[in-house]
C-alpha atoms as a PDB file:
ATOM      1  CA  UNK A   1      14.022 -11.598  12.618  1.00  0.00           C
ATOM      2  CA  UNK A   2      12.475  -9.009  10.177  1.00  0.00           C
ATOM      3  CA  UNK A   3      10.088  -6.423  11.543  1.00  0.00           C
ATOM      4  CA  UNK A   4       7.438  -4.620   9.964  1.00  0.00           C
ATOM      5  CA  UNK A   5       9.787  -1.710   9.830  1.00  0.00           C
ATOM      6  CA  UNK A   6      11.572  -4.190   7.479  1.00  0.00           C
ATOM      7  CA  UNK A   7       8.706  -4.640   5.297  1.00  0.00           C
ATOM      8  CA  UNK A   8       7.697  -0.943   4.959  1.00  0.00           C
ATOM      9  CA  UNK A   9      11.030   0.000   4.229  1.00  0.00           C
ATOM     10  CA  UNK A  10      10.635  -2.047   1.008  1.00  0.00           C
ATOM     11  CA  UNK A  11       7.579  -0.187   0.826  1.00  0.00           C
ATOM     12  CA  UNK A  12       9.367   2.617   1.156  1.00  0.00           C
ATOM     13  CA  UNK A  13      12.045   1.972  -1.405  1.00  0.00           C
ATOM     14  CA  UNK A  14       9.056   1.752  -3.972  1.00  0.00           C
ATOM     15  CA  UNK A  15       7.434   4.866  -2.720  1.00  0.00           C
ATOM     16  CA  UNK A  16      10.863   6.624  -3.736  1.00  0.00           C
ATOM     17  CA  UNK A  17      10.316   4.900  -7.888  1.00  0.00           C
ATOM     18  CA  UNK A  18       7.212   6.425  -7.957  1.00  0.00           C
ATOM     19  CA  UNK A  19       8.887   9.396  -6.815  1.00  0.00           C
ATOM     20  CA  UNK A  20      11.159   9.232  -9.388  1.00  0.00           C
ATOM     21  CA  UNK A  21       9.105   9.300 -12.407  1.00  0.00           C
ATOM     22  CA  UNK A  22       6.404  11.656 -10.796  1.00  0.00           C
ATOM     23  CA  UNK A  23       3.675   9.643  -9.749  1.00  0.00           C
ATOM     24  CA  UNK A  24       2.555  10.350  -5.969  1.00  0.00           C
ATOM     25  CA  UNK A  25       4.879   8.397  -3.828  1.00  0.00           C
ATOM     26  CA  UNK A  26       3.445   5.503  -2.820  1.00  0.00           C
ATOM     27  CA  UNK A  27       4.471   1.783  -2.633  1.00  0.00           C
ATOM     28  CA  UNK A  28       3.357  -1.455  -1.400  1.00  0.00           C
ATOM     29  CA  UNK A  29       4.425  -4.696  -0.833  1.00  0.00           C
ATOM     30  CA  UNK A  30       3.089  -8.290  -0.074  1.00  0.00           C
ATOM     31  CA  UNK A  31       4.425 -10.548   2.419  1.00  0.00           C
ATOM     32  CA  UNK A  32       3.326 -14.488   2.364  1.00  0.00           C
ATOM     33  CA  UNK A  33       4.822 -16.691   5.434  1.00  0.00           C
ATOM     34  CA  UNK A  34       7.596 -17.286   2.497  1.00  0.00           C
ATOM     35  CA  UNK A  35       8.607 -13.184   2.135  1.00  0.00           C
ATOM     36  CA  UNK A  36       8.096 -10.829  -0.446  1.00  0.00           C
ATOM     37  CA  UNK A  37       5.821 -11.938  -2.678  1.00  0.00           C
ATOM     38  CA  UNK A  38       4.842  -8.743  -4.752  1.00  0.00           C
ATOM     39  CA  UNK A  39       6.094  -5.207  -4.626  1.00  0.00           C
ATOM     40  CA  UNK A  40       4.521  -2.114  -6.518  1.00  0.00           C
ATOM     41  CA  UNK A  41       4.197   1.305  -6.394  1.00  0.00           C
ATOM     42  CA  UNK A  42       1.581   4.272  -8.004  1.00  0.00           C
ATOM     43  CA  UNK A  43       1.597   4.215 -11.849  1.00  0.00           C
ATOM     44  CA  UNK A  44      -1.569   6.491 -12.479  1.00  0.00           C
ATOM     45  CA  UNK A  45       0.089   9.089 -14.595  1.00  0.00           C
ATOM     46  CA  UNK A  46       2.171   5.784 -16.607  1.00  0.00           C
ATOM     47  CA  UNK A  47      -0.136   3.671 -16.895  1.00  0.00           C
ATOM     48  CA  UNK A  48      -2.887   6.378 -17.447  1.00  0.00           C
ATOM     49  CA  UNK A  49      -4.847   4.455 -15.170  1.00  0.00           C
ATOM     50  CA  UNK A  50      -6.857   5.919 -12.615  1.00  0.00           C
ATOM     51  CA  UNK A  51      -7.200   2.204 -10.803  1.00  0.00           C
ATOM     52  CA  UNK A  52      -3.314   1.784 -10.703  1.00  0.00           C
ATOM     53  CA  UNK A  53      -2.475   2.471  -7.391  1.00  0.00           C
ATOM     54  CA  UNK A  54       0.231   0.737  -5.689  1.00  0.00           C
ATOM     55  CA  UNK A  55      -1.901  -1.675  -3.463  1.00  0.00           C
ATOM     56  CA  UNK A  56      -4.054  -2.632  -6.575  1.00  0.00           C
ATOM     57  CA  UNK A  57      -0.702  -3.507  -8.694  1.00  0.00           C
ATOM     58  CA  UNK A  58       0.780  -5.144  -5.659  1.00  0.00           C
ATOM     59  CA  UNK A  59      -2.391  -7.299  -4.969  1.00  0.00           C
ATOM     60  CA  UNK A  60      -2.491  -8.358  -8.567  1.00  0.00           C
ATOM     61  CA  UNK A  61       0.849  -9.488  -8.885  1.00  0.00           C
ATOM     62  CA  UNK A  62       0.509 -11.174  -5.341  1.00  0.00           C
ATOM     63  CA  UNK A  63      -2.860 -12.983  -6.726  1.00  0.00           C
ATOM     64  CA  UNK A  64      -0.668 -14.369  -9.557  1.00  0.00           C
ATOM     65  CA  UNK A  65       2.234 -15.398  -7.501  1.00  0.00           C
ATOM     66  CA  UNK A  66       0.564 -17.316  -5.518  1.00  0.00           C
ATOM     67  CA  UNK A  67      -2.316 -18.451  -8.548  1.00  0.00           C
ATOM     68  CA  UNK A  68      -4.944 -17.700  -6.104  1.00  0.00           C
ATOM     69  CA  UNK A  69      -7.324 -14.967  -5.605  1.00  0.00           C
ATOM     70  CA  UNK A  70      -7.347 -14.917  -1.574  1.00  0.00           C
ATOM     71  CA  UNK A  71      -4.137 -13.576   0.108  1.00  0.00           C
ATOM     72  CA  UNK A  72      -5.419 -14.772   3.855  1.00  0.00           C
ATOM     73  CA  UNK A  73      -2.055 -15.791   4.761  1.00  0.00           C
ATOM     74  CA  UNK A  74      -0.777 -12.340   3.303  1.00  0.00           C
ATOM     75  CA  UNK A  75       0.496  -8.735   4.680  1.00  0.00           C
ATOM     76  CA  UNK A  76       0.540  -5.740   2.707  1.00  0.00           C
ATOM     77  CA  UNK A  77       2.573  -3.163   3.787  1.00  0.00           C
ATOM     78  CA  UNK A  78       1.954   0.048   1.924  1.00  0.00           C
ATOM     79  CA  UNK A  79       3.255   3.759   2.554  1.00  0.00           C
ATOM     80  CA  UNK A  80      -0.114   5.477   2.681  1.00  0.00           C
ATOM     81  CA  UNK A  81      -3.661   4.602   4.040  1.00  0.00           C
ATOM     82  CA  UNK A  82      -5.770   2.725   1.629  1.00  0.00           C
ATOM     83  CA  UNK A  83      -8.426   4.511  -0.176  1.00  0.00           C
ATOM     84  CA  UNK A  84     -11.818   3.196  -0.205  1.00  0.00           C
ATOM     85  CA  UNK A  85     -11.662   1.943  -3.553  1.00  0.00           C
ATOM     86  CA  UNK A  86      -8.434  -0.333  -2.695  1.00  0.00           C
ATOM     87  CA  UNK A  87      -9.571  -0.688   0.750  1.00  0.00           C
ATOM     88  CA  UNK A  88     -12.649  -2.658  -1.201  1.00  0.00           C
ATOM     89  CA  UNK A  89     -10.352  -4.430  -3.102  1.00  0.00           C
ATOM     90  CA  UNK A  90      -8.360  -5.581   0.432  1.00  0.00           C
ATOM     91  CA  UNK A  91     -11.791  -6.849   1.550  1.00  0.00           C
ATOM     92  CA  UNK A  92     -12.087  -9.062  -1.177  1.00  0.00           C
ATOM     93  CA  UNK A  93      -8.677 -10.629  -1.205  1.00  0.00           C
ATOM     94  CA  UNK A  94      -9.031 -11.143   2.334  1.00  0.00           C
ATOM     95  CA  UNK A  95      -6.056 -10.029   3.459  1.00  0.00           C
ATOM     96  CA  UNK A  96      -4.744 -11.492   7.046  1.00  0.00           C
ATOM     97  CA  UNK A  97      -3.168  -8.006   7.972  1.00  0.00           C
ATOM     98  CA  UNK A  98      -2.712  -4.497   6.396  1.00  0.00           C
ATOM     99  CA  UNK A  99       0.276  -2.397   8.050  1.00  0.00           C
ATOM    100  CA  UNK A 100       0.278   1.506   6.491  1.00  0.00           C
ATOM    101  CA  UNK A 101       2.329   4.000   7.611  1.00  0.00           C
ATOM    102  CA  UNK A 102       0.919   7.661   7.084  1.00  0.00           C
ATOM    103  CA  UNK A 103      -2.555   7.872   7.525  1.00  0.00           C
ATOM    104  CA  UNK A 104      -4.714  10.266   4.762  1.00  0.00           C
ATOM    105  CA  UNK A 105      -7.144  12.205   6.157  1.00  0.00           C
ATOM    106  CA  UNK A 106      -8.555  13.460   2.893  1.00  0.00           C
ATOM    107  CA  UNK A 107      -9.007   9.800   1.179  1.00  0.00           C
ATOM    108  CA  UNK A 108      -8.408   7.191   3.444  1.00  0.00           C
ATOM    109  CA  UNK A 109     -10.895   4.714   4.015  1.00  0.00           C
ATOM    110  CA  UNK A 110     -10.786   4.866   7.995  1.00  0.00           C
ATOM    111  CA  UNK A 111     -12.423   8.414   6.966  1.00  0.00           C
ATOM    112  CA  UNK A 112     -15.472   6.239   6.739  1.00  0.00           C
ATOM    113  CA  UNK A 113     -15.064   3.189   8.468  1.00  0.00           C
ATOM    114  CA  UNK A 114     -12.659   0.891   9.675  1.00  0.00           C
ATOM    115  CA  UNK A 115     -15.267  -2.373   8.965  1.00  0.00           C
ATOM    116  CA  UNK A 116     -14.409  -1.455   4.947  1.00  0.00           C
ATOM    117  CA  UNK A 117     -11.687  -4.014   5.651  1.00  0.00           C
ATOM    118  CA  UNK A 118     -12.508  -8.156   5.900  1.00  0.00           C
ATOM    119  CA  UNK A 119     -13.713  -8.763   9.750  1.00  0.00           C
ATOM    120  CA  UNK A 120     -10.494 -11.111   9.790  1.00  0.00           C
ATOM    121  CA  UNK A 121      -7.948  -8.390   8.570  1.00  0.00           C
ATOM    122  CA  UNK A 122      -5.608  -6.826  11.480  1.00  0.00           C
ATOM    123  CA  UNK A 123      -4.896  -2.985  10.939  1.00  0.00           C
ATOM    124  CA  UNK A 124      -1.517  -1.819  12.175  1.00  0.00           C
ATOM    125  CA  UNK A 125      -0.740   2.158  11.434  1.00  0.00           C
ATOM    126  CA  UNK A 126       2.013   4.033  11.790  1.00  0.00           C
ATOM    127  CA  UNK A 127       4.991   2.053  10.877  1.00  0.00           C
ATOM    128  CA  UNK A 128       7.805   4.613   9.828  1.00  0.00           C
ATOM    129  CA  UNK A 129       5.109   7.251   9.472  1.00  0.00           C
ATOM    130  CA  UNK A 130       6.993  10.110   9.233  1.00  0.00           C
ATOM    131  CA  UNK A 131       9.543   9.188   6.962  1.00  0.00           C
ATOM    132  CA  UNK A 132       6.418   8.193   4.515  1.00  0.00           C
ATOM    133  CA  UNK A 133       4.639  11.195   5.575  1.00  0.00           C
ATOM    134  CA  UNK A 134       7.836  13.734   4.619  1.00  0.00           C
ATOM    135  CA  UNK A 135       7.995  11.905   1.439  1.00  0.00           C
ATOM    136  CA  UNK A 136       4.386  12.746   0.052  1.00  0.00           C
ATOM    137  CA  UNK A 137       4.658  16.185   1.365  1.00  0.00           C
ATOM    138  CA  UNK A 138       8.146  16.907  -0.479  1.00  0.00           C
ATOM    139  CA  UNK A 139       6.171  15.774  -3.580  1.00  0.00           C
ATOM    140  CA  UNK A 140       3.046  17.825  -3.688  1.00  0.00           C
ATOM    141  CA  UNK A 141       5.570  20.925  -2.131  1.00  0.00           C
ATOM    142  CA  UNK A 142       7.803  19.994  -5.851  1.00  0.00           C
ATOM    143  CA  UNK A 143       4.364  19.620  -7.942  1.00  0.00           C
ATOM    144  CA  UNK A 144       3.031  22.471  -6.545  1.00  0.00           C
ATOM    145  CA  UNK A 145       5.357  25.412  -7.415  1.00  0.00           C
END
């Protein structure tokens, strides 16, 4: 059976490409009762987008998949806590559940509120948190000398 461990290990794997070509490590993916249906990670600095964040890439390419706006059936699975701005856009899609792994005290929406999210949307935190966690603080540690 695959766990959410599973899932943000993908996650995980796309935090890493961001990594890679220096955008803040973090990725997301989108799981429909069929699996992976999108997968994404930050392309701010690429794309020279500020909207480009992983969730918002992942959530467009899972609205296209599936040729349908609301993801109800859907998890996302994504390395950091949402910001408000995506957490807005998870309210809209409707998501049925959004697993993160290290929470962001600075910018994450629970800052606010956790009722940013749909009423109908589970929140599960935590999943390999540290691993996530280690990752984002090797990269502003690298950026930052």
């Amino acid at each position: 059976m695959i766990t959410h461990e599973d899932y943000m290990q993908q996650a995980y794997k796309q935090a890493l490409m961001a990594y890679e070509i220096n955008e803040i490590p973090v990725g997301a993916v989108v799981v429909a009762p069929t699996g992976i249906i999108a997968q994404a990670h930050n392309q701010t600095e690429l794309l020279q987008d500020v909207t480009a964040h992983a969730e918002m890439l992942a959530l467009t390419a899972a609205a296209n998949h599936l040729g349908a706006k609301f993801l109800e059936q859907c998890t996302l699975y994504v390395t950091l806590e949402p910001c408000l701005m995506c957490a807005g856009a998870l309210y809209w899609a409707r998501l049925k559940r959004v697993v993160f792994a290290a929470s962001d005290a600075k910018r994450g929406f629970e800052r606010l509120s956790t009722q940013v999210l749909h009423p109908h949307t589970e929140i599960i935190r935590g999943i390999l948190e540290t691993p996530c966690q280690d990752l984002l603080q090797q990269f502003f540690r690298k950026i930052r000398q």
